[in-house]
C-alpha atoms as a PDB file:
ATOM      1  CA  UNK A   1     149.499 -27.975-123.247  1.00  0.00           C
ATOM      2  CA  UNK A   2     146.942 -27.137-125.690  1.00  0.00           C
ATOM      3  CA  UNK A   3     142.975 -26.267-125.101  1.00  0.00           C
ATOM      4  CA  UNK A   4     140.807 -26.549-127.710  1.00  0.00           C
ATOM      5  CA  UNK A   5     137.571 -24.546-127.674  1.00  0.00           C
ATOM      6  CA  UNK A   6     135.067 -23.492-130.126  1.00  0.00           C
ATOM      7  CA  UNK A   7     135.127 -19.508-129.888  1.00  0.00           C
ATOM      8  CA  UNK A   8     139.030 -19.093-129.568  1.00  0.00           C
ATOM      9  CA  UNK A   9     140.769 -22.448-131.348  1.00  0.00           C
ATOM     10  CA  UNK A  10     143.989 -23.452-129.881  1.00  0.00           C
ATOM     11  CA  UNK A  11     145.245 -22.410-127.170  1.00  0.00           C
ATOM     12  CA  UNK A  12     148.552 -23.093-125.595  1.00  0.00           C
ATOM     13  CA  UNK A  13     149.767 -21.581-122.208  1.00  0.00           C
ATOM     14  CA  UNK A  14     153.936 -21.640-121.319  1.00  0.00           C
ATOM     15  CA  UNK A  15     154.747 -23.027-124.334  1.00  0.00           C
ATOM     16  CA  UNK A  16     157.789 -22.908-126.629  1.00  0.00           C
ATOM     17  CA  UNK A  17     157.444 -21.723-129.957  1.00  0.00           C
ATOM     18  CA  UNK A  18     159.682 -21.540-132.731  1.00  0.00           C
ATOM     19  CA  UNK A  19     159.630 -19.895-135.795  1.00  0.00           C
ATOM     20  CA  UNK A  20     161.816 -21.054-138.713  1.00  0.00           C
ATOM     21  CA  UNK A  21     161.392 -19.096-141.745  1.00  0.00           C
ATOM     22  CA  UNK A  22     157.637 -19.179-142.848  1.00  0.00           C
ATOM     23  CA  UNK A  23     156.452 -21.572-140.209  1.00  0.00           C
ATOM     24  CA  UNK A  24     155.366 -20.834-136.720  1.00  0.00           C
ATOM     25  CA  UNK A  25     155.441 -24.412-134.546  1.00  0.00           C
ATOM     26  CA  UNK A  26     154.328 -25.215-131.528  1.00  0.00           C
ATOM     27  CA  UNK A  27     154.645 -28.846-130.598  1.00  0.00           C
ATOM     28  CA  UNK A  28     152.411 -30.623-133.413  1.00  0.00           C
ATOM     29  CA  UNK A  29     151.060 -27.267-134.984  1.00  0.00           C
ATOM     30  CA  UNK A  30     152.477 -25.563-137.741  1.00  0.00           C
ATOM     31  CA  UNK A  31     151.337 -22.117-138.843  1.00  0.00           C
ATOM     32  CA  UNK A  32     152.378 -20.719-141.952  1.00  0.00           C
ATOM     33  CA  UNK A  33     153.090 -16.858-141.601  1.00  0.00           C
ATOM     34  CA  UNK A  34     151.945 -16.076-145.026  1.00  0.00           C
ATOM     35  CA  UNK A  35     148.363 -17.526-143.960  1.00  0.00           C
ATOM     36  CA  UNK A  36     148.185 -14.668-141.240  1.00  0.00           C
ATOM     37  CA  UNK A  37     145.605 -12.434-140.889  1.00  0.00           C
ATOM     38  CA  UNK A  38     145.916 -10.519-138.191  1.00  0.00           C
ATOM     39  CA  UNK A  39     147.645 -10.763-135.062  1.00  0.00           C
ATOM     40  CA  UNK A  40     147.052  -9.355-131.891  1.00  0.00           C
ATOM     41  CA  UNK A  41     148.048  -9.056-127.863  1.00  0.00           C
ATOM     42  CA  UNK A  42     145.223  -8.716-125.610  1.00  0.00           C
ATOM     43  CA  UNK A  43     144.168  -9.904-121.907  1.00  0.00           C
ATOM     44  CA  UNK A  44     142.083 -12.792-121.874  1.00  0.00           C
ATOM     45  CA  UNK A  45     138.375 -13.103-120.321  1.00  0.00           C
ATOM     46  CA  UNK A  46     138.131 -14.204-116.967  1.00  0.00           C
ATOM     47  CA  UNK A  47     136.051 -16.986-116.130  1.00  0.00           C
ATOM     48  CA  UNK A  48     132.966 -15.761-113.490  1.00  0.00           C
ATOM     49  CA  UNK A  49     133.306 -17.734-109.977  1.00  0.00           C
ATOM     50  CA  UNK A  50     130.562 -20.055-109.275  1.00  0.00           C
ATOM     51  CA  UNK A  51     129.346 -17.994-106.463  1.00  0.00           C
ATOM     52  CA  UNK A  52     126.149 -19.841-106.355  1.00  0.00           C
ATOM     53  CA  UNK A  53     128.489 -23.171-105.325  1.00  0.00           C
ATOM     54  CA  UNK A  54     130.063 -21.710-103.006  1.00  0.00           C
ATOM     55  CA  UNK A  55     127.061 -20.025-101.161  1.00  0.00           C
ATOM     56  CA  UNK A  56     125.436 -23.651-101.303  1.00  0.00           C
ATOM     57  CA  UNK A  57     128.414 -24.930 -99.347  1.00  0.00           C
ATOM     58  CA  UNK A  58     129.019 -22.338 -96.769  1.00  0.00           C
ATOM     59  CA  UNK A  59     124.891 -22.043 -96.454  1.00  0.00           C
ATOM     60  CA  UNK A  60     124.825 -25.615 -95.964  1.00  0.00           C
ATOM     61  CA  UNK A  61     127.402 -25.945 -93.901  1.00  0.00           C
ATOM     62  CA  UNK A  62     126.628 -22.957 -91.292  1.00  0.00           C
ATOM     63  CA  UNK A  63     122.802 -24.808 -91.460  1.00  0.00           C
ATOM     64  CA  UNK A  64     124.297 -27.951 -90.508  1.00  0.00           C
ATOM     65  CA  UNK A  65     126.618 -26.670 -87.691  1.00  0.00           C
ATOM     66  CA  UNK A  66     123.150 -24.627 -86.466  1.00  0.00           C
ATOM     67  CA  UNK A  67     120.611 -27.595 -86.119  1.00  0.00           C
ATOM     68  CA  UNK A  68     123.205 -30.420 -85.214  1.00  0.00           C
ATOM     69  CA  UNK A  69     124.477 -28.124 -82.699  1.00  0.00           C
ATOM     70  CA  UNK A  70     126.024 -29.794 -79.557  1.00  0.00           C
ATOM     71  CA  UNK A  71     126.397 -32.729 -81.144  1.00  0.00           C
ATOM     72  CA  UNK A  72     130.040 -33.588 -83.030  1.00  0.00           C
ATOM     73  CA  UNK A  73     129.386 -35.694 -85.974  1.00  0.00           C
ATOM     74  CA  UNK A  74     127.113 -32.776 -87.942  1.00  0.00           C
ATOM     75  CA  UNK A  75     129.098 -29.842 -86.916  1.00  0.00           C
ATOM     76  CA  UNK A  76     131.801 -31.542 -88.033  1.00  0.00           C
ATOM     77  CA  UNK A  77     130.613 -31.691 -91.416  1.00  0.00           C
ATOM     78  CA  UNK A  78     128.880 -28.513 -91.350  1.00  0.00           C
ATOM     79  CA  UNK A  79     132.723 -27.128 -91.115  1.00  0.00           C
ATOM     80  CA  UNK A  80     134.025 -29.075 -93.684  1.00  0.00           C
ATOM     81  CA  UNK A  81     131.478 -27.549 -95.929  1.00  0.00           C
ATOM     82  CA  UNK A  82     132.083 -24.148 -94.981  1.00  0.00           C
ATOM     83  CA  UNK A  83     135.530 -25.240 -95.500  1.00  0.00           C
ATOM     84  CA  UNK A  84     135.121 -26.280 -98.682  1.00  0.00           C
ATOM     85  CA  UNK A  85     133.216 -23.459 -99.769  1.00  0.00           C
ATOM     86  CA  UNK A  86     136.401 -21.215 -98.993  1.00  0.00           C
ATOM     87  CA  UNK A  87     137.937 -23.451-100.439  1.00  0.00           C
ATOM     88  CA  UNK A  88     136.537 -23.516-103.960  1.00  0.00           C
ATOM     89  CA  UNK A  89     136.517 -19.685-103.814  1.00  0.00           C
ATOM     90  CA  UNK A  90     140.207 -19.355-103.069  1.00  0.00           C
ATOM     91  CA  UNK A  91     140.814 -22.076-105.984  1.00  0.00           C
ATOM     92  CA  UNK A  92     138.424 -20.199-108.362  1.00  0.00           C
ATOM     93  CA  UNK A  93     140.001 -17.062-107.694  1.00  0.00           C
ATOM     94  CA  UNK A  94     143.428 -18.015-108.176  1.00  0.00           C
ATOM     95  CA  UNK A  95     142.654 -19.902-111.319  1.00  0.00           C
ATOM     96  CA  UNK A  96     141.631 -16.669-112.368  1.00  0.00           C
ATOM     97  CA  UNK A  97     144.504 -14.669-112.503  1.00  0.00           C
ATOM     98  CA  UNK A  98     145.404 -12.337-114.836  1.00  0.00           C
ATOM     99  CA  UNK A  99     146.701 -14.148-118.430  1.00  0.00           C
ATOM    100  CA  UNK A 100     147.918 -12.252-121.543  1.00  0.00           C
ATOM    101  CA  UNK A 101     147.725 -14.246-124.932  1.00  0.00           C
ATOM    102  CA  UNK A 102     149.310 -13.051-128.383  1.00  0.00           C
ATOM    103  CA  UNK A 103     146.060 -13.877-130.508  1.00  0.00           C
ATOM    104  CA  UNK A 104     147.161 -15.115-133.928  1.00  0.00           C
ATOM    105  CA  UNK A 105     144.588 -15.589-136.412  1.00  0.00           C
ATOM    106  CA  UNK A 106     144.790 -17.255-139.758  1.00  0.00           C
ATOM    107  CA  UNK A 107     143.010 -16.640-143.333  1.00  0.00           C
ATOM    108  CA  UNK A 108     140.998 -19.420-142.258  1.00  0.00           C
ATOM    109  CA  UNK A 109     139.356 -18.051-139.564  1.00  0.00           C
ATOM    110  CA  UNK A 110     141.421 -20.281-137.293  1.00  0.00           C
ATOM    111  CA  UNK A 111     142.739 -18.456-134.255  1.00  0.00           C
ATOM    112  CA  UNK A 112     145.919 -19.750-132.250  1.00  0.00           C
ATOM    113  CA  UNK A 113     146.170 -18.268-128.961  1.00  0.00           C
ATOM    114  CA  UNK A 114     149.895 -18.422-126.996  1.00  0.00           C
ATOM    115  CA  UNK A 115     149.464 -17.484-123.587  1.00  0.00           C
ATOM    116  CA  UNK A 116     152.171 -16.204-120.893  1.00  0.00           C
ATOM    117  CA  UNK A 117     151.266 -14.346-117.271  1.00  0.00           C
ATOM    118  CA  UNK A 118     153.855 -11.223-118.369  1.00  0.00           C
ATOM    119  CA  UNK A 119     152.358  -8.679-120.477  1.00  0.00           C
ATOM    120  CA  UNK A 120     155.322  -7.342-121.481  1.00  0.00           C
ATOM    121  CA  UNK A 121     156.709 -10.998-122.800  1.00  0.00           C
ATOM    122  CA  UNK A 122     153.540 -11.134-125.111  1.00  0.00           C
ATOM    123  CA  UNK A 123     154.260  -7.493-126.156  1.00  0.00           C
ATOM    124  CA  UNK A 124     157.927  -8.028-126.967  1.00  0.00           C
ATOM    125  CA  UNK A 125     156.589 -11.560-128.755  1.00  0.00           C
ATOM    126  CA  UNK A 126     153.976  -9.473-130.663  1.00  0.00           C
ATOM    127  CA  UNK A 127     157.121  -7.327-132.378  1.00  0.00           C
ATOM    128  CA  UNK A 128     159.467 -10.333-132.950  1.00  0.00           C
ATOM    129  CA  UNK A 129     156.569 -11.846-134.764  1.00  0.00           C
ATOM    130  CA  UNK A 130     155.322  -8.529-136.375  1.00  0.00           C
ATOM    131  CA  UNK A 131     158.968  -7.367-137.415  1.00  0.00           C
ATOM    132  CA  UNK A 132     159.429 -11.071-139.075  1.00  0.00           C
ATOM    133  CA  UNK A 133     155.971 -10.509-141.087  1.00  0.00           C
ATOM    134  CA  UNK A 134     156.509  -6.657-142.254  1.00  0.00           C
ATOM    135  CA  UNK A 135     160.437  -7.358-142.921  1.00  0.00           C
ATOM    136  CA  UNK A 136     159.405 -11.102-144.613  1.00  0.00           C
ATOM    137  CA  UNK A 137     162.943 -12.404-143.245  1.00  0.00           C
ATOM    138  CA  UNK A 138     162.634 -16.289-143.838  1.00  0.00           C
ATOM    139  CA  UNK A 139     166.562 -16.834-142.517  1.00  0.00           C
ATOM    140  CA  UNK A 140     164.892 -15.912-139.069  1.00  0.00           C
ATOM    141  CA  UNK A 141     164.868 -19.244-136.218  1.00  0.00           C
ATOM    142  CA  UNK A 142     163.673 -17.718-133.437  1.00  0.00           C
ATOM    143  CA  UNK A 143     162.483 -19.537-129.797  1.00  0.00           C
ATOM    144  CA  UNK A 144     159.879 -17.606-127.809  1.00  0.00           C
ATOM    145  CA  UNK A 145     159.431 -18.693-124.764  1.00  0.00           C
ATOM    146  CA  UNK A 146     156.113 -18.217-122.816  1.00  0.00           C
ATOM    147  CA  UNK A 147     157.102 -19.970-120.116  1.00  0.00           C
ATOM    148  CA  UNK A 148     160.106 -18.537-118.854  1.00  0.00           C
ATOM    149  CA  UNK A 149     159.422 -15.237-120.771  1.00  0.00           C
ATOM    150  CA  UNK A 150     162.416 -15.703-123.415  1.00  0.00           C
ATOM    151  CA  UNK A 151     163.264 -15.001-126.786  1.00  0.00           C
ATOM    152  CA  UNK A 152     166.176 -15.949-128.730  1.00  0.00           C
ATOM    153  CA  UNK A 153     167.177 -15.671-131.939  1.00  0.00           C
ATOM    154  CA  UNK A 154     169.237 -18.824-132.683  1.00  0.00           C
ATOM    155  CA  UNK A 155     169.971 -17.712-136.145  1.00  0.00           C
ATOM    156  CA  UNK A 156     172.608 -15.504-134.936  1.00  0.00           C
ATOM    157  CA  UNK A 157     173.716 -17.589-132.539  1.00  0.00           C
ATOM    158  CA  UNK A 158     174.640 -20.594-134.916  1.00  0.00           C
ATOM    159  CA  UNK A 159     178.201 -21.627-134.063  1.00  0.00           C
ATOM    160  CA  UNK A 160     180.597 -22.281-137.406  1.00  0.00           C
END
């Protein structure tokens, strides 16, 4: 799946990639290697929680449960907001886990962002990529993997 946004440019989480010579692809994108800039591994910002949402709901709810006290229909839904306030946190929170990307940006200014939740995937995809680039091997077909945390190298294992 890709995300577009305007401070990082694409970004894909789990994907496949494949490179194949010169070309980096990743579903419909193709990246040229010689059009690389610089490439990079890094952690990627978390998002803040909305802690002023979830406040609202439990303050709301623990309100409601207060005055309507005694009777069912508004502690009822005082609970459910305090409910859903724990709710959103525990959502938030997880949604926020910790994500490395490998940060590849072109000569354009273009950045393409691939990200996995192993670090040391994205490292070892950082080398394949960086040994491809210094060494300027074009026979290479390589499929990385930031889903399941793979690489292969299918140009060794071509069968004759």
């Amino acid at each position: 799946m890709a995300i577009n946004t305007a401070d990082t440019g694409k970004v894909f989480k789990n994907e496949t990639v494949s490179i194949e010579g010169n070309i980096i692809r990743c579903q419909q994108n193709f990246i040229q290697i010689s059009s690389i800039s610089q490439v990079w591994t890094g952690q990627l910002p978390k998002t803040p929680l909305p802690w002023l949402g979830i406040s609202f709901l439990c303050v709301t709810g623990l309100l409601t449960c207060v005055i309507g006290r005694g009777v069912a229909y508004p502690t009822l839904g005082g609970l459910l907001l305090i409910g859903m306030g724990i709710g959103v946190f525990a959502w938030s929170y997880a949604k926020n886990k910790d994500l490395y990307g490998l940060h590849i940006e072109m000569s354009s200014g273009h950045t393409y962002t691939f990200i996995a939740e192993d670090a040391k995937f994205v490292v070892q995809a950082f080398e394949a990529l960086a040994h491809i680039v210094r060494t300027k091997l074009t026979a290479e077909n390589i499929l990385l993997n930031f889903g399941s945390g793979k690489i292969v190298n299918q140009s060794t294992n071509v069968s004759a």
